[in-house]
N, C-alpha and C. Protein backbone atom coordinates (compact mmCIF):
# COMPACT_ATOMS: atom_id res chain seq x y z
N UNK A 1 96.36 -15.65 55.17
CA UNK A 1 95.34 -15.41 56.21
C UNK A 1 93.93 -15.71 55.68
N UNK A 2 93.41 -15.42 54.48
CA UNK A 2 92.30 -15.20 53.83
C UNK A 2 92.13 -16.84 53.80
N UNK A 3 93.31 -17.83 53.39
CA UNK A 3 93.49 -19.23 53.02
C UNK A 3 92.72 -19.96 54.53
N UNK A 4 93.11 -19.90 55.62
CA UNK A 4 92.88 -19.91 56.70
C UNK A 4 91.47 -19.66 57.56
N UNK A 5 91.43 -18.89 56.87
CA UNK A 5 89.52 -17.69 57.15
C UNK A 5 88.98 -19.02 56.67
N UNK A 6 88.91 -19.53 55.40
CA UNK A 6 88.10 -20.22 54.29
C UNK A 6 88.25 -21.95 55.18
N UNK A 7 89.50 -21.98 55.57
CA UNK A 7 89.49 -23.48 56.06
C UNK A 7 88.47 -23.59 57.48
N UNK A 8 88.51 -22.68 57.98
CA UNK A 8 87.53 -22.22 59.42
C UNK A 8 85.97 -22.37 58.60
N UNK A 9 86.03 -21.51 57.35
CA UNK A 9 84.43 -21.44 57.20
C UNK A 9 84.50 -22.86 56.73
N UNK A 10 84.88 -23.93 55.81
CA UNK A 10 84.53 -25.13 55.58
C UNK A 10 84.84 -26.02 56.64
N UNK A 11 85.33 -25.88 57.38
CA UNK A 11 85.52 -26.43 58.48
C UNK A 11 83.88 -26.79 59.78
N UNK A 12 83.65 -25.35 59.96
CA UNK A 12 82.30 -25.77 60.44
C UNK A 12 81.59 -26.52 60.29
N UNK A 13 80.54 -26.23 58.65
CA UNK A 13 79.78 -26.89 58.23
C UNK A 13 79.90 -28.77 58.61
N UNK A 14 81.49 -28.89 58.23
CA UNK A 14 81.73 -29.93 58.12
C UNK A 14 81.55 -30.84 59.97
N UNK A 15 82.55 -30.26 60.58
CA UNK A 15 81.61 -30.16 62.04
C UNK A 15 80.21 -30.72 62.44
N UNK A 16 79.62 -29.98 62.04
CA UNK A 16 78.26 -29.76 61.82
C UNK A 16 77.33 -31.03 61.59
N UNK A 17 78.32 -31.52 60.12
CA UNK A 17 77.46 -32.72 59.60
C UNK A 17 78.12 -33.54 60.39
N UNK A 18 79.48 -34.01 60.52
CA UNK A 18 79.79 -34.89 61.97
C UNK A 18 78.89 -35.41 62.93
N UNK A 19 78.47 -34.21 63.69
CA UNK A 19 77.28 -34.04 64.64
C UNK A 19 76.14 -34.66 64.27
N UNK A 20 75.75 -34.32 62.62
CA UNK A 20 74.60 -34.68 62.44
C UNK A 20 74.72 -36.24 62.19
N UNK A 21 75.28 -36.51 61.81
CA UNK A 21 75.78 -38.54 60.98
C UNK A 21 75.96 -38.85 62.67
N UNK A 22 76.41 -38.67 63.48
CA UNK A 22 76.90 -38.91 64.85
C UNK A 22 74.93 -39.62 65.57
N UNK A 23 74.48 -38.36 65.55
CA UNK A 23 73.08 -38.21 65.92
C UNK A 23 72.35 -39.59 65.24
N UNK A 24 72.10 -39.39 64.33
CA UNK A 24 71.58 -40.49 63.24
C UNK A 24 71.98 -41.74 63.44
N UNK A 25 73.31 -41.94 63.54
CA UNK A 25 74.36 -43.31 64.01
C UNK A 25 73.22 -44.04 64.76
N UNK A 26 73.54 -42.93 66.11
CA UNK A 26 72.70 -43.38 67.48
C UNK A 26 71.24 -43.85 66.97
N UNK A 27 71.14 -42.83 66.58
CA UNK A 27 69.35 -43.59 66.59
C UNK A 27 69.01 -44.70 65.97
N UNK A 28 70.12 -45.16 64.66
CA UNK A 28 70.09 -46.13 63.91
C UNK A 28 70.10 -47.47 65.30
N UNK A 29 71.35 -47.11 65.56
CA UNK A 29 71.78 -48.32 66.61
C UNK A 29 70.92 -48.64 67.51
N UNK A 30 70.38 -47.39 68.33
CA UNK A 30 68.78 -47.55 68.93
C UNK A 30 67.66 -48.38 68.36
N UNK A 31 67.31 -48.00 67.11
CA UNK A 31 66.45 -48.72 66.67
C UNK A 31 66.35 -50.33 66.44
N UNK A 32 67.78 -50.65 66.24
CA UNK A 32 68.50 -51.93 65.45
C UNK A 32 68.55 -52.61 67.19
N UNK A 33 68.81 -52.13 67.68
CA UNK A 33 68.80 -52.66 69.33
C UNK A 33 67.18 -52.89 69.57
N UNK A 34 66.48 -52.32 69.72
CA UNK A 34 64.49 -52.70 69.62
C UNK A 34 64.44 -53.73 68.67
N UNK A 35 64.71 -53.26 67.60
CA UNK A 35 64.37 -54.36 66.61
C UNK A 35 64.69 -55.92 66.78
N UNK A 36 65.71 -55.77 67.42
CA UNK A 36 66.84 -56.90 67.99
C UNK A 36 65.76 -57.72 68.99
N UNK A 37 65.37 -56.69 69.76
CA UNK A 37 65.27 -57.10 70.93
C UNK A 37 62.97 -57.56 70.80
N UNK A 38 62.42 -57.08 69.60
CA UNK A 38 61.41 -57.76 69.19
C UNK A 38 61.48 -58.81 68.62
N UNK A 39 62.95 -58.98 67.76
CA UNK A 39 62.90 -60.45 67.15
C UNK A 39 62.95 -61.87 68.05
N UNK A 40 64.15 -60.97 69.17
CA UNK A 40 64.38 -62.52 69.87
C UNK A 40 62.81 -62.96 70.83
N UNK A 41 61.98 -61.62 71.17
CA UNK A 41 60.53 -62.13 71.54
C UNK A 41 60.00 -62.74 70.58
N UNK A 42 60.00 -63.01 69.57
CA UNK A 42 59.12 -63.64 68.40
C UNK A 42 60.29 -65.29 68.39
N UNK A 43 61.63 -65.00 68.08
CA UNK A 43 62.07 -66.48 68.32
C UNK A 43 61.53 -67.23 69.30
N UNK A 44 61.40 -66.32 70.59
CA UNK A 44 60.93 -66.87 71.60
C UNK A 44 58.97 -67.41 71.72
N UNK A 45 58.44 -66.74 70.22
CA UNK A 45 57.90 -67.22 70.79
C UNK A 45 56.59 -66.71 72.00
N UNK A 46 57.21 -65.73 72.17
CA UNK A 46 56.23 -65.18 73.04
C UNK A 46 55.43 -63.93 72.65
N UNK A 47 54.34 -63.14 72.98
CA UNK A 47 54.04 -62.23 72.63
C UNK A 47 54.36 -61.25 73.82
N UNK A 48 54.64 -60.24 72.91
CA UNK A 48 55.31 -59.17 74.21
C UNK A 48 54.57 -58.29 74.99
N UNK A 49 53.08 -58.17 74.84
CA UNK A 49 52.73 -58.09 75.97
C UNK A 49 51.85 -58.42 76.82
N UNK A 50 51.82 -59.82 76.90
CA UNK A 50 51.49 -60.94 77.49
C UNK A 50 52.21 -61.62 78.21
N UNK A 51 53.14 -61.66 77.17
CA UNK A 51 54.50 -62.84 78.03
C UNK A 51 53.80 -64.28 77.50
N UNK A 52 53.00 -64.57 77.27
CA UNK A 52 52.26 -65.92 76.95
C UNK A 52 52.70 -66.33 75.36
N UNK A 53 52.55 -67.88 75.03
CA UNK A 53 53.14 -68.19 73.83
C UNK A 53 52.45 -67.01 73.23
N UNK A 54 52.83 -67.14 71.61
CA UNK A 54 51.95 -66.43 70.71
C UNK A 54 51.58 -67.66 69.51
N UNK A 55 50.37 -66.99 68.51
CA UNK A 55 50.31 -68.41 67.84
C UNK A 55 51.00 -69.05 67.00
N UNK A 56 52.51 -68.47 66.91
CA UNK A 56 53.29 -68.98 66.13
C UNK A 56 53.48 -70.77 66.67
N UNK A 57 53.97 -70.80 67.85
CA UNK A 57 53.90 -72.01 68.00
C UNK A 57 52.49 -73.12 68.46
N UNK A 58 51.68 -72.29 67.86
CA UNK A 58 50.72 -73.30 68.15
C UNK A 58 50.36 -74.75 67.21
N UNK A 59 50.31 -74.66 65.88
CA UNK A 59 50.98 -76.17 65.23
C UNK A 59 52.02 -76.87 65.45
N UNK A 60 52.98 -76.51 66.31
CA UNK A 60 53.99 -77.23 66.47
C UNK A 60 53.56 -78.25 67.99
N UNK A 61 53.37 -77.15 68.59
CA UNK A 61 52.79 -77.76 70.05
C UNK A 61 51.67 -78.76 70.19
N UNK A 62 50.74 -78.19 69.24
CA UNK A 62 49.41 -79.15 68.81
C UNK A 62 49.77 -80.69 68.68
N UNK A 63 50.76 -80.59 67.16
CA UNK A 63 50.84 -82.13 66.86
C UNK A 63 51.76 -82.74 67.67
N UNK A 64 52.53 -82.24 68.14
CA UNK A 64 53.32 -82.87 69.65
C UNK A 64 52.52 -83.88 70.68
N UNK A 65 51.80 -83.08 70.74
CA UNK A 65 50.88 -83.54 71.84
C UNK A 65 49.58 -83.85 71.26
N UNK A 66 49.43 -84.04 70.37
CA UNK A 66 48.15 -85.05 69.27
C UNK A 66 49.46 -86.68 69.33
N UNK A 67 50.69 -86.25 68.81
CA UNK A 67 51.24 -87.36 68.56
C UNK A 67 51.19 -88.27 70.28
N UNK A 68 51.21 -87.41 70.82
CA UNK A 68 51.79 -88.14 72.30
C UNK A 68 50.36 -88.73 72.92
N UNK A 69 49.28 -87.95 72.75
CA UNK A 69 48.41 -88.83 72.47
C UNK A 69 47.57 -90.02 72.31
N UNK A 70 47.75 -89.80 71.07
CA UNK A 70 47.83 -90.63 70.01
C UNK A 70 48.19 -92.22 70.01
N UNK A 71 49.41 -92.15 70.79
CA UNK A 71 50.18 -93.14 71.83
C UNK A 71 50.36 -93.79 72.81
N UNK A 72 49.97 -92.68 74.03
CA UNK A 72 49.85 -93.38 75.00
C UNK A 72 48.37 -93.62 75.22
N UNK A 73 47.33 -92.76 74.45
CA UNK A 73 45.90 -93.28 75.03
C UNK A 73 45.45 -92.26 76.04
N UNK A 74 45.99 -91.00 75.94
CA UNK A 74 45.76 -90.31 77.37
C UNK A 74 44.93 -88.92 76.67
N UNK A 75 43.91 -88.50 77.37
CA UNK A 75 43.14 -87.62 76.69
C UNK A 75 43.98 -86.08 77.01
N UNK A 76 43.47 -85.51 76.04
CA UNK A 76 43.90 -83.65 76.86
C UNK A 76 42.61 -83.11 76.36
N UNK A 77 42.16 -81.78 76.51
CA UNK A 77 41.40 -80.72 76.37
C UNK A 77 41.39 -79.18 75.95
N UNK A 78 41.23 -78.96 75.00
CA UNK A 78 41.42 -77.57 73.97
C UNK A 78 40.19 -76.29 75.00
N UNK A 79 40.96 -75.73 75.73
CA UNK A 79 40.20 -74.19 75.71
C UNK A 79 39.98 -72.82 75.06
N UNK A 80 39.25 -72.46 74.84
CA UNK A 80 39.23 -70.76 73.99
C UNK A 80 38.77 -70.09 75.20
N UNK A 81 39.19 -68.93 75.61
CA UNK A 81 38.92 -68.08 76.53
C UNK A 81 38.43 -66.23 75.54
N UNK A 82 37.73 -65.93 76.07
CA UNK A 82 37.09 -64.58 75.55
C UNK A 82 36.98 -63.79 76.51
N UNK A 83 37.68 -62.82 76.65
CA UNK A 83 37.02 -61.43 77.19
C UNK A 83 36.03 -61.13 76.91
N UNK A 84 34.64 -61.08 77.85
CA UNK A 84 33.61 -60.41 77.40
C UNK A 84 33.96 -59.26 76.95
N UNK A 85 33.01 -58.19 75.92
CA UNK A 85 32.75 -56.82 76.07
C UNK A 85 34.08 -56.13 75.87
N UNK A 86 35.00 -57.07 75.62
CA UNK A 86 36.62 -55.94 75.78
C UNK A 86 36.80 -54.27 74.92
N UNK A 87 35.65 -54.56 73.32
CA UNK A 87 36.08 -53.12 72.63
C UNK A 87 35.27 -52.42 73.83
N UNK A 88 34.67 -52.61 74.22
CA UNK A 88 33.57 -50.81 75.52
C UNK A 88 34.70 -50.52 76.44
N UNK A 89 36.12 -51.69 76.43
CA UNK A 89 36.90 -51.44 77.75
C UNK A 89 37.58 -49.74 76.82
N UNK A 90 38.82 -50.59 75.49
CA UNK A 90 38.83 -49.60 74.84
C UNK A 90 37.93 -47.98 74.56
N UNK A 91 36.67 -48.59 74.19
CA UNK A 91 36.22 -47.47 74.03
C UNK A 91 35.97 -46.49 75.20
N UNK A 92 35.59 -46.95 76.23
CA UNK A 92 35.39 -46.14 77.22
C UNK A 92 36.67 -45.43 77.95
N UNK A 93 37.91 -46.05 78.37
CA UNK A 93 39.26 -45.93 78.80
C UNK A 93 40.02 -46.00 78.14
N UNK A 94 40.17 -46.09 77.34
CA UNK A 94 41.45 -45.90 76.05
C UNK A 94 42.36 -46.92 75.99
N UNK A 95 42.99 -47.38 74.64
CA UNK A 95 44.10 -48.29 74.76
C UNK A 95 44.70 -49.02 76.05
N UNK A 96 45.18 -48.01 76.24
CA UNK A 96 45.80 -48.23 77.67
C UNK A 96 45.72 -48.82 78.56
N UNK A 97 44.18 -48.86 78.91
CA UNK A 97 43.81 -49.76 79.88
C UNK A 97 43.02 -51.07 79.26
N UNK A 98 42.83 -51.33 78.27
CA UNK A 98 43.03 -52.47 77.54
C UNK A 98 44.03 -53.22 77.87
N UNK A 99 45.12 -52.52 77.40
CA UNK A 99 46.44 -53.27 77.37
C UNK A 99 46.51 -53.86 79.05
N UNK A 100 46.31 -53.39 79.88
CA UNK A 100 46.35 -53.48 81.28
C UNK A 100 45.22 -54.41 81.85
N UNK A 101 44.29 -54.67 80.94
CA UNK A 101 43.35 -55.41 81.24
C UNK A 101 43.96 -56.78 80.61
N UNK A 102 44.12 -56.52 79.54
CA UNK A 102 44.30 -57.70 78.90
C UNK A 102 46.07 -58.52 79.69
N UNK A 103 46.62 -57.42 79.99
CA UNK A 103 48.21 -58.34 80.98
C UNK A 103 47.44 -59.03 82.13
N UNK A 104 46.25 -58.31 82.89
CA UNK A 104 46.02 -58.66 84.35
C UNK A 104 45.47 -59.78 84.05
N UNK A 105 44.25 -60.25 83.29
CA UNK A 105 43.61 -61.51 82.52
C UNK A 105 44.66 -62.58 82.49
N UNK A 106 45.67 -62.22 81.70
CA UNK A 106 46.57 -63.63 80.95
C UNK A 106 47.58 -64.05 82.12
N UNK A 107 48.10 -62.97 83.34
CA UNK A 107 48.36 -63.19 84.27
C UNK A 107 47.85 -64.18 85.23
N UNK A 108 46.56 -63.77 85.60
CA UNK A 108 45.62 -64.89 86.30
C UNK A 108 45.26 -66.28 85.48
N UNK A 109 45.00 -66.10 84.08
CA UNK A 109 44.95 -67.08 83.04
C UNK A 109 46.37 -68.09 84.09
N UNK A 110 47.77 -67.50 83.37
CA UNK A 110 49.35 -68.47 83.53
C UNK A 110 49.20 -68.96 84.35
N UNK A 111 48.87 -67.61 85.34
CA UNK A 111 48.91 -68.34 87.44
C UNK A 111 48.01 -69.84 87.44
N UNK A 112 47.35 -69.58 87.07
CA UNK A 112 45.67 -70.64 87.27
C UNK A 112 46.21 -72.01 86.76
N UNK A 113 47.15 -72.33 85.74
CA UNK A 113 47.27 -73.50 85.53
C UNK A 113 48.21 -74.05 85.42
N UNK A 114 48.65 -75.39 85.53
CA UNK A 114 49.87 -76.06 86.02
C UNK A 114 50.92 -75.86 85.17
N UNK A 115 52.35 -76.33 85.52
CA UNK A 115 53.64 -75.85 83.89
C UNK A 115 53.87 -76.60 82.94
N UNK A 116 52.77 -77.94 83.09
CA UNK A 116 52.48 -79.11 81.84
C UNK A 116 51.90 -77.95 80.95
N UNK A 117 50.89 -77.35 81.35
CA UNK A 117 49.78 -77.21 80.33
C UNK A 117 50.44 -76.22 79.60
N UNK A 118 49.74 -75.32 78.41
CA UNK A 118 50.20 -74.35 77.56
C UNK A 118 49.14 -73.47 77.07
N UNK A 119 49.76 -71.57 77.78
CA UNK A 119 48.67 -70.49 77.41
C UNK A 119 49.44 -70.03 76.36
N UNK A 120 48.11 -69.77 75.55
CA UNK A 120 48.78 -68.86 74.28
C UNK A 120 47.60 -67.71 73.99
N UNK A 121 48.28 -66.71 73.77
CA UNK A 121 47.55 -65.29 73.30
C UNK A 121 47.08 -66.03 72.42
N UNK A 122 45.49 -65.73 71.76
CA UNK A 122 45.29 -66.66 70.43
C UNK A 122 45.51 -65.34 69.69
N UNK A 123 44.58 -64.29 69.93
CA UNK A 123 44.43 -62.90 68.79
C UNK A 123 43.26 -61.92 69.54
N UNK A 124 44.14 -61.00 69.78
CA UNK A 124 43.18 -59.97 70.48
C UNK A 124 43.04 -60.03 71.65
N UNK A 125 41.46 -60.60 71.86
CA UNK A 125 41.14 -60.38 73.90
C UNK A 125 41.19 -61.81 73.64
N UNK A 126 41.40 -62.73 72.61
CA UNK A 126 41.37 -64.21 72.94
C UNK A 126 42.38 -64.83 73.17
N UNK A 127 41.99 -65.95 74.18
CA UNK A 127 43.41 -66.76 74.91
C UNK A 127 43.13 -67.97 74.39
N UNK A 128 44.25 -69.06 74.43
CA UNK A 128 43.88 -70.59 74.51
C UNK A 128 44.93 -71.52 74.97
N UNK A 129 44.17 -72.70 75.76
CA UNK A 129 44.96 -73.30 77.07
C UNK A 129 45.03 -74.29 76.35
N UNK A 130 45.72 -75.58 76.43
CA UNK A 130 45.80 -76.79 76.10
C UNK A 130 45.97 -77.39 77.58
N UNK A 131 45.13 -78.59 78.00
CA UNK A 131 45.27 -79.03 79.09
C UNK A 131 45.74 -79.89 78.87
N UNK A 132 47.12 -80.62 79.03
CA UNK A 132 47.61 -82.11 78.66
C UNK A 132 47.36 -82.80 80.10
N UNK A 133 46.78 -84.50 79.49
CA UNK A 133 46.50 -85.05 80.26
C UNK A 133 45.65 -84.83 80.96
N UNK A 134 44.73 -84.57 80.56
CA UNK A 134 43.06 -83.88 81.72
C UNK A 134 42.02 -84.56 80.50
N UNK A 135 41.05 -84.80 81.20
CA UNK A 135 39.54 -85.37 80.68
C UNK A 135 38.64 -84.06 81.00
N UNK A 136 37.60 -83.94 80.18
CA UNK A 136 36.74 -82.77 80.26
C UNK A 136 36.39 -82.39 81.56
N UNK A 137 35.89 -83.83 82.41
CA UNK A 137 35.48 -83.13 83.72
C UNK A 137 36.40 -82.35 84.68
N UNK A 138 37.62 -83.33 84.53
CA UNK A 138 38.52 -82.20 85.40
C UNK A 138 38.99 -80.79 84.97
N UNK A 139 39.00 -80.98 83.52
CA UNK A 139 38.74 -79.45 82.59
C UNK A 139 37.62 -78.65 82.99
N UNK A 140 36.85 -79.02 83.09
CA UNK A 140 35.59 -78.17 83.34
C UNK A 140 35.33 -77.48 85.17
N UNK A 141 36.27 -78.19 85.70
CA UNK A 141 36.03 -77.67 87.28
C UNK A 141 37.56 -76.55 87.33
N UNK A 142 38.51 -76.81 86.25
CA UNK A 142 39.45 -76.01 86.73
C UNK A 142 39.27 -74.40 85.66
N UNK A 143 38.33 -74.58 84.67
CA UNK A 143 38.09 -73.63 84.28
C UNK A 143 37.10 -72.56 84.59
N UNK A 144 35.77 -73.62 85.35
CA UNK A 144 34.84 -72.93 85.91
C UNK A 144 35.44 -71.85 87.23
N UNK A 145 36.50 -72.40 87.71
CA UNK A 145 37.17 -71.65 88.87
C UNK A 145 37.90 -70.35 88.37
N UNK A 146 38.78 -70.93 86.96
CA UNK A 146 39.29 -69.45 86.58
C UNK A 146 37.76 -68.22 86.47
N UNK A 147 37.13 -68.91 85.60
CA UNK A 147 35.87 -68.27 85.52
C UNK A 147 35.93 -67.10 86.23
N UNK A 148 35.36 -67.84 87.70
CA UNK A 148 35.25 -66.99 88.75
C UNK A 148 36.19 -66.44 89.05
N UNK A 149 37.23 -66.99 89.27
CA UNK A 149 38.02 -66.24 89.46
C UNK A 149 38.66 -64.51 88.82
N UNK A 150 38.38 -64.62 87.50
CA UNK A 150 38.66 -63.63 87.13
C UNK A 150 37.33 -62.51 87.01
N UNK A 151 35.84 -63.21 87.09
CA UNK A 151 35.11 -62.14 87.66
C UNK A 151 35.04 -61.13 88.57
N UNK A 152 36.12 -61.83 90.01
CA UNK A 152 36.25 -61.40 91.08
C UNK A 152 37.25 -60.03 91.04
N UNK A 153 37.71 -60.43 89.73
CA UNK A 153 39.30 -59.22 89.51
C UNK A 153 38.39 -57.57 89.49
N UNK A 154 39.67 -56.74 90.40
CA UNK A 154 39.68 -55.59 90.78
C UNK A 154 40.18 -55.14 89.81
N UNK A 155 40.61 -54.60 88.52
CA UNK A 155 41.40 -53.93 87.35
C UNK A 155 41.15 -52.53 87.70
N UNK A 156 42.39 -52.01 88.50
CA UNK A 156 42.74 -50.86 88.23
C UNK A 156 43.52 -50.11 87.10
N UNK A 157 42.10 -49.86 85.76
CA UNK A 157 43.45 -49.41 84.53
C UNK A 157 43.77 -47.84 84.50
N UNK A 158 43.25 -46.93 85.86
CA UNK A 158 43.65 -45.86 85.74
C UNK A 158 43.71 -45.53 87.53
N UNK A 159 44.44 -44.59 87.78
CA UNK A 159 44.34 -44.40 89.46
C UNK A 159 42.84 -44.38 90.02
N UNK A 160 42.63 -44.98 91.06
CA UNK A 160 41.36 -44.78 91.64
C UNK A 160 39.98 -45.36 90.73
N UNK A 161 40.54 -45.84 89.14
CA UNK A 161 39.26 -46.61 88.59
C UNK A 161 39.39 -48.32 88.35
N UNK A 162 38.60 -48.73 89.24
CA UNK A 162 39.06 -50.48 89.02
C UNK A 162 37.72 -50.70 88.41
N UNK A 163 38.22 -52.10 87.65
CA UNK A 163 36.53 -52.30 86.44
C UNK A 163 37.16 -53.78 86.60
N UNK A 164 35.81 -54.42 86.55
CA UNK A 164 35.62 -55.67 86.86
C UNK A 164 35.46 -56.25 85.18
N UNK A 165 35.43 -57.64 84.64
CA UNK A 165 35.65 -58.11 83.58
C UNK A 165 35.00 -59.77 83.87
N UNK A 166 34.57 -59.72 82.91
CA UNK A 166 34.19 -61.43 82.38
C UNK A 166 34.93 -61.84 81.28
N UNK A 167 34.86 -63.58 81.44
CA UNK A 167 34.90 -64.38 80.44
C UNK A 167 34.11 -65.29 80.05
N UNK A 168 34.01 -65.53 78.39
CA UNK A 168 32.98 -66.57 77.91
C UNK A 168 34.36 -68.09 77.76
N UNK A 169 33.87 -68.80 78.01
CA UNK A 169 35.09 -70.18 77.73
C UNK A 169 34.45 -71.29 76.71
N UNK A 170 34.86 -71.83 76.14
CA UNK A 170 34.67 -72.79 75.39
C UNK A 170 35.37 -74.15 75.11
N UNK A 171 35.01 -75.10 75.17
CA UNK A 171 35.72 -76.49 75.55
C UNK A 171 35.81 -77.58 75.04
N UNK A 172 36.55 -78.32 74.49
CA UNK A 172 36.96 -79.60 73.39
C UNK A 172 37.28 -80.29 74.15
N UNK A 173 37.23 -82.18 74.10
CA UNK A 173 38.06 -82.61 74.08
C UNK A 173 38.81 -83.42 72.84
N UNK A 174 40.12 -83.79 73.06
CA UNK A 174 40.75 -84.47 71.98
C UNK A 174 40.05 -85.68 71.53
N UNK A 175 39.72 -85.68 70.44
CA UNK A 175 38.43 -86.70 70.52
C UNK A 175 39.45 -87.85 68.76
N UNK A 176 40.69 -87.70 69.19
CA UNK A 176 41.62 -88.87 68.61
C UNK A 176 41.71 -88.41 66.93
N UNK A 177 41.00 -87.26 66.11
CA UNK A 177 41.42 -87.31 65.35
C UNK A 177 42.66 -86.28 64.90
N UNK A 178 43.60 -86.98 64.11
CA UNK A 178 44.87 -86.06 63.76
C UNK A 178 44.99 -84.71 63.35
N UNK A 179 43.89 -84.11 63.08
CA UNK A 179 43.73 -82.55 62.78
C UNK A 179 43.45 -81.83 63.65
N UNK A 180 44.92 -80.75 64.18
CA UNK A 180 44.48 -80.12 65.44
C UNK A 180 43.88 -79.02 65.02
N UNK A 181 43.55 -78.45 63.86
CA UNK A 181 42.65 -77.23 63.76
C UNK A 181 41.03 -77.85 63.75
N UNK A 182 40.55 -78.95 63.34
CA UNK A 182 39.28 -79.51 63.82
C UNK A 182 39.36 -79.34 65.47
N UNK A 183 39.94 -79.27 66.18
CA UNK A 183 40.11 -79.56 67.74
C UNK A 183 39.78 -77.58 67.86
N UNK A 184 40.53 -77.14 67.39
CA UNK A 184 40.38 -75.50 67.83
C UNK A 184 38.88 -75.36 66.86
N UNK A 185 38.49 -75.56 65.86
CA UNK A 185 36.82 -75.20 65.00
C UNK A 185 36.02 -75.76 66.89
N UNK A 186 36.13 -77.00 67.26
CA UNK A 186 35.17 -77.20 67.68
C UNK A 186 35.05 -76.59 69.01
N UNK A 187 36.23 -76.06 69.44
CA UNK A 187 36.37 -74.93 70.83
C UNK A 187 35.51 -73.89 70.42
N UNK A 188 36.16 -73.20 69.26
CA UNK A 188 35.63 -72.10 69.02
C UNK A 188 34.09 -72.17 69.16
N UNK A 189 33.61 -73.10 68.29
CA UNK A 189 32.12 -73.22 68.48
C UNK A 189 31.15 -73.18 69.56
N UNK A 190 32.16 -73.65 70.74
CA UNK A 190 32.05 -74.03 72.18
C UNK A 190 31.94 -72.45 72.66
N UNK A 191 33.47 -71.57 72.60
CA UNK A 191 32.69 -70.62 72.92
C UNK A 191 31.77 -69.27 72.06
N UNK A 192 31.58 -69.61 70.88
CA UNK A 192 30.43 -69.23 70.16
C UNK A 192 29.31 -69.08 71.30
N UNK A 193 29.01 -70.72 71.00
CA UNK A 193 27.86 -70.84 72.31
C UNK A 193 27.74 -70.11 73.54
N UNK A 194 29.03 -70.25 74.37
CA UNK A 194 28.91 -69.59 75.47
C UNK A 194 28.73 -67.97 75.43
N UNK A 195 29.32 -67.15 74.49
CA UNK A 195 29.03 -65.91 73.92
C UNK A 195 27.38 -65.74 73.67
N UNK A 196 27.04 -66.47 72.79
CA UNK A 196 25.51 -66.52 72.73
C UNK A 196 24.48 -66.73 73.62
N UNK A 197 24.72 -67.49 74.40
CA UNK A 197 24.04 -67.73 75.89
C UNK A 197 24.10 -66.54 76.85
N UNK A 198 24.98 -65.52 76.48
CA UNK A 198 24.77 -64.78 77.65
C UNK A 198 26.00 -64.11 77.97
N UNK A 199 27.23 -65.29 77.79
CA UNK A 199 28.10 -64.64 78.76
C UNK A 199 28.87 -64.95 79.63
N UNK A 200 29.89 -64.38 80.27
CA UNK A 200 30.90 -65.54 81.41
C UNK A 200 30.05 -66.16 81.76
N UNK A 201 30.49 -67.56 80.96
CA UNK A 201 29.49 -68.98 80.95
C UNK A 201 30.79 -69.78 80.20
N UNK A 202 30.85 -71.38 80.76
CA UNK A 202 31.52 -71.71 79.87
C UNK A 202 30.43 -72.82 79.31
N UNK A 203 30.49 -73.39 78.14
CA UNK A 203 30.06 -74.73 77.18
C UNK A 203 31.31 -75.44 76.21
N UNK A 204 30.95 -76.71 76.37
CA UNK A 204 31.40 -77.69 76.09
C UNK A 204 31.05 -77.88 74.89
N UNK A 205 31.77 -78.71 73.98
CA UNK A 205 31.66 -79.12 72.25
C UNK A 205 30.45 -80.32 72.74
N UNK A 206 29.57 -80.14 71.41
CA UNK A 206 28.53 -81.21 71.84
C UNK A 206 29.08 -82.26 70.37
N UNK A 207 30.30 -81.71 69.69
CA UNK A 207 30.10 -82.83 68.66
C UNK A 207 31.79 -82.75 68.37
């Protein structure tokens, strides 16, 4: 009987840890399932919460379309897009509505341009478009529209608070040489400028 008593008391414990390795299992598998499920967004390629490329594929895409180019003789156009002012969004409303600012932006960004072209999260509140097959001027009327367009945005990042947002833009064209990070220096510079001027404004590379 006493033999019996003792198999009951080791018995529990043992129980017990069952339960506990059981528990743990799960969460392992939970985790390994997320993890899973961030990698294949990164195979893909995309940033997850954007939905828009991320800059992993942006050298690949670049010389693609430098090479194609290159070839047929056909121009394209490098954009940088900036959220004005985005840390006061943070600071004032918290993360949160950052994050909500910054989906509603890249949303209207995707919508705005045709399924040739290519948006990519660059880093942070910055975006960047590649226009294939466009010359500056027609670049410059379809960006001046996003422009506005996204001035016009209602951003509701909390019930009952909508906040309006700008962008500064900045603008290249492919000007034939094989280095596509010279093509992004001279955007950037572009919207340097437009940042410096003021503000949802866009400018063009003068060199």
């Amino acid at each position: 009987r006493m033999r019996a008593r003792e198999e009951v008391l080791t018995a529990e414990p043992r129980l017990s840890l069952l339960q506990a390795i059981r528990q743990l299992t799960g969460q392992i598998h939970r985790l390994l399932a997320a993890m899973f499920d961030a990698l294949v967004e990164l195979e893909n390629g995309k940033d997850p919460l954007t939905q828009l490329f991320n800059r992993r594929f942006i050298p690949t895409i670049m010389r693609r379309e430098i090479s194609l180019a290159l070839n047929v003789r056909k121009p394209f156009v490098l954009a940088m897009i900036d959220i004005d002012y985005f840390k006061k969004i943070n600071d004032s409303f918290g993360h949160n509505a950052g994050d909500i600012t910054l989906k509603s932006v890249a949303t209207v960004i995707f919508d705005h341009f045709r399924s040739s072209d290519y948006v990519f999260r660059y880093g942070g509140e910055e975006f960047m478009v590649l226009l294939v097959e466009s010359d500056l001027s027609q670049a410059r009327i379809m960006l001046e529209t996003l422009r506005a367009k996204i001035a016009g945005l209602a951003i509701e990042v909390a019930p009952g608070k909508p906040i309006s947002v700008t962008v500064s833009i900045g603008l290249a064209e492919f000007d034939y040489h094989p280095d596509y990070k010279r093509l992004i220096e001279k955007a950037d510079r572009a919207l340097y400028a437009a940042k410096s001027h003021g503000r949802n404004r866009l400018e063009t590379s003068r060199n």
